[in-house]
Protein backbone atom coordinates (compact mmCIF):
# COMPACT_ATOMS: atom_id res chain seq x y z
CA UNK A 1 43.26 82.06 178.18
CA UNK A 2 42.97 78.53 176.77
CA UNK A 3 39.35 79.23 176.27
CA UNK A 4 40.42 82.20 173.27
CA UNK A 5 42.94 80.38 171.92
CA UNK A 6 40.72 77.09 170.96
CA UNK A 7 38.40 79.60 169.48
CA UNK A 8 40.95 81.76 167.67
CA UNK A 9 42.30 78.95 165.62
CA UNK A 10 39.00 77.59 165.03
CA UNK A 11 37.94 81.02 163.11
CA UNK A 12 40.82 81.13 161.46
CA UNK A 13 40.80 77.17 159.94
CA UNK A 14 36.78 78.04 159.25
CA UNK A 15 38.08 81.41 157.44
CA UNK A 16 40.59 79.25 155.76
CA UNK A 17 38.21 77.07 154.00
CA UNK A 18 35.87 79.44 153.08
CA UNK A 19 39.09 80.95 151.37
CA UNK A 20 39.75 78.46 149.64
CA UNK A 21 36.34 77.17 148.69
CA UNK A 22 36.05 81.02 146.98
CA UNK A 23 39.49 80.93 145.00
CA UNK A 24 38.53 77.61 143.59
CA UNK A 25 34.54 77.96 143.28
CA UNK A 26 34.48 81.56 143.12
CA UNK A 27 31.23 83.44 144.12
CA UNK A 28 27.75 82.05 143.04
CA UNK A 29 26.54 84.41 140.50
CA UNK A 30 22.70 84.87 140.86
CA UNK A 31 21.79 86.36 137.43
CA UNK A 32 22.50 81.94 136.50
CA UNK A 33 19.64 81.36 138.38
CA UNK A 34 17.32 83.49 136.57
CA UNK A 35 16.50 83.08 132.66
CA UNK A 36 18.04 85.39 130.39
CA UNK A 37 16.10 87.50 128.42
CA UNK A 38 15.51 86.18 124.77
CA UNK A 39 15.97 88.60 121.94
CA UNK A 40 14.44 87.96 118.50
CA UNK A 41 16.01 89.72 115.84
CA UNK A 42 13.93 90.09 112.69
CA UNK A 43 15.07 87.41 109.55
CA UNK A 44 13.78 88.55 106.52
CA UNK A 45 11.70 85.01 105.42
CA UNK A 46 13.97 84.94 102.38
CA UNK A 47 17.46 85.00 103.93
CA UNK A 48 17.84 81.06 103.59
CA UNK A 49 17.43 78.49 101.27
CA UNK A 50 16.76 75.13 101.95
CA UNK A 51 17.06 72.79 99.32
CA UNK A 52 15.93 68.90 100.49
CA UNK A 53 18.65 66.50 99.20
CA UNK A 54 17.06 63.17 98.29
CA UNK A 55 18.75 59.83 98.34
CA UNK A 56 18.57 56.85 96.17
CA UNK A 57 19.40 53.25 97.88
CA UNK A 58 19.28 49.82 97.70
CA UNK A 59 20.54 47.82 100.30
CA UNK A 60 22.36 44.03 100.25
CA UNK A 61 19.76 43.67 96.84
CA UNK A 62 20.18 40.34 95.97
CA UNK A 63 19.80 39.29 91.91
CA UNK A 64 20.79 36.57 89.65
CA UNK A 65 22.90 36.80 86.93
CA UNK A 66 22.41 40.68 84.69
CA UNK A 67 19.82 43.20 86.19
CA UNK A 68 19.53 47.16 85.66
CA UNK A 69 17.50 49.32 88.26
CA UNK A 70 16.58 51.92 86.59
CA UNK A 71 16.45 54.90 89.96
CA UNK A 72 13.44 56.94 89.98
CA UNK A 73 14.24 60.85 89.89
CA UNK A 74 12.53 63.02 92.06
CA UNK A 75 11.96 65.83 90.02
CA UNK A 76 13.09 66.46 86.03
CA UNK A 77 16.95 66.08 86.82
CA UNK A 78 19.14 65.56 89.88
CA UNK A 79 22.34 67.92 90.44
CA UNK A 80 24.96 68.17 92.81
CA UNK A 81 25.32 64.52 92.60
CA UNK A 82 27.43 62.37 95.61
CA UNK A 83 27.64 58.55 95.32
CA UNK A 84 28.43 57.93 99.14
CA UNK A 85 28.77 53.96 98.51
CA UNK A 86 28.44 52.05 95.60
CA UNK A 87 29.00 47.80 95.86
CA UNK A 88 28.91 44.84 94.30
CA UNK A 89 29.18 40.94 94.98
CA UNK A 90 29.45 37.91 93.36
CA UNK A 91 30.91 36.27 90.13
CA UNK A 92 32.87 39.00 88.50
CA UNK A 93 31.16 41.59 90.24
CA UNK A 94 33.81 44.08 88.91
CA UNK A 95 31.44 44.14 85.85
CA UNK A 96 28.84 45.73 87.58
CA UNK A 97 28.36 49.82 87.30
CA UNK A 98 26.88 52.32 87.97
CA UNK A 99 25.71 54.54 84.85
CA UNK A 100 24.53 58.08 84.85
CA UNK A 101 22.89 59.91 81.45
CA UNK A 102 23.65 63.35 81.93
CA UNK A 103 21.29 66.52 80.40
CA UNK A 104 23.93 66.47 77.11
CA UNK A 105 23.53 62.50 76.51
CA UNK A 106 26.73 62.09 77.40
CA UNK A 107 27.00 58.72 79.77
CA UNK A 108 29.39 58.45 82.56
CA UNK A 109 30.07 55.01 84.36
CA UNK A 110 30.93 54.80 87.54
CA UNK A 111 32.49 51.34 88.81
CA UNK A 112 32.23 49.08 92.03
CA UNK A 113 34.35 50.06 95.14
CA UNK A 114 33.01 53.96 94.88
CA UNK A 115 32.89 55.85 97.84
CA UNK A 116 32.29 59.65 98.58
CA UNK A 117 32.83 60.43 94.87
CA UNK A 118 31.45 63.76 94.62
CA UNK A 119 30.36 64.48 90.64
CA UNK A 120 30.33 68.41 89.40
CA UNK A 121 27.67 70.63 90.86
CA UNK A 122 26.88 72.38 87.72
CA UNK A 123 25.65 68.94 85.93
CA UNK A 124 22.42 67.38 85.22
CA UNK A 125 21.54 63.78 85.22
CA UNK A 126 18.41 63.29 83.53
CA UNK A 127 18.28 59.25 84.78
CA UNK A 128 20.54 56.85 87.13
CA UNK A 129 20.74 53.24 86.12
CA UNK A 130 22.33 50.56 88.38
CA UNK A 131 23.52 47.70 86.60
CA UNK A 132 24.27 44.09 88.03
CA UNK A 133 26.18 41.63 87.04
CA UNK A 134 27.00 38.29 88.26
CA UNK A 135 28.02 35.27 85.67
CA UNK A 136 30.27 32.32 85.69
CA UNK A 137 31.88 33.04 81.89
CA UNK A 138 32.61 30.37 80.08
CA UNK A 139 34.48 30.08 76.37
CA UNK A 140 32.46 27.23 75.03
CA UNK A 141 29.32 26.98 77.00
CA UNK A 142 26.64 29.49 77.72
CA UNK A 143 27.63 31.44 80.63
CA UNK A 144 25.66 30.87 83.71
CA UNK A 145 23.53 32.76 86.41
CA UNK A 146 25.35 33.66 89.83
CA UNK A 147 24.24 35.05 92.84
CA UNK A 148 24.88 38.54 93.32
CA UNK A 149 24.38 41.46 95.93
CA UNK A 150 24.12 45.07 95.28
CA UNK A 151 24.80 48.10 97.74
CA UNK A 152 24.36 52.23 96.91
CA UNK A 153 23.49 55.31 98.03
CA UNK A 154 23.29 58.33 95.79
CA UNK A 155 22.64 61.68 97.46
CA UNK A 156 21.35 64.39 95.09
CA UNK A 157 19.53 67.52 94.61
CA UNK A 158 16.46 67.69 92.67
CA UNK A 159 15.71 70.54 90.08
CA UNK A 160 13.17 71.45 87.45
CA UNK A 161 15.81 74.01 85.15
């Protein structure tokens, strides 16, 4: 009689984990095992538009005293314009700019300290001009060359229109 017993509880505690192995595993599913079938729906070759953004950046560009950096354009204008960084260092470094000539002539300047300034889609900058500037100023002397470090990154779109 002892025999049965030992082997009754024994099925049971087996039973018991395979119980609980399912409720918290659940059943392998076999269709995981094989690849799913791949279905390619047509895409008319015209459905999207990719238009390359290009950027313009300099760096930790050292200079002395005034410089401009006239940025080549890729393209004849550059829209859709976002200055993701735009810095300056050295002796009154606030002087330094950023200065963008747009399709209209007029000029807008933008100033040290920029970041993530996104400019209207709809404009057209026909040129992009960093300008430097690093001086000691002084009333009765000449002013004199200082050391100076600039830092940008324009993102734009190029277009012929």
């Amino acid at each position: 009689m002892m025999h049965w017993r030992s082997f009754t509880i024994g099925a049971m505690v087996v039973l018991a984990f395979i119980g609980v192995y399912l409720f918290f595993y659940g059943v392998p599913d076999s269709s995981q095992s094989s690849p799913s079938p791949v279905v390619e729906t047509p895409i008319p070759f015209d459905a999207v538009k990719i238009t390359p953004l290009r950027v313009i950046s300099g760096k930790e560009v050292p200079f002395e005293g005034k410089i401009e950096l006239k940025q080549v354009i890729a393209g004849k204008f550059a829209q859709k314009i976002n200055v993701v960084n735009f810095q300056a260092k050295g002796e009154h470094a606030e002087k330094s700019k950023l200065i963008i000539l747009w399709e209209n002539g007029e000029v807008e300047t933008i100033y040290p300290g920029t970041r993530d300034r996104v400019l209207p889609p709809e404009r057209r900058a026909t040129q992009i001009t960093v300008v430097g500037y690093s001086m000691r100023e002084r009333r009765i002397f000449q002013d004199s060359n200082r050391k100076g470090y600039l830092t940008w990154e324009i993102h734009y779109e190029p277009t012929e229109l």
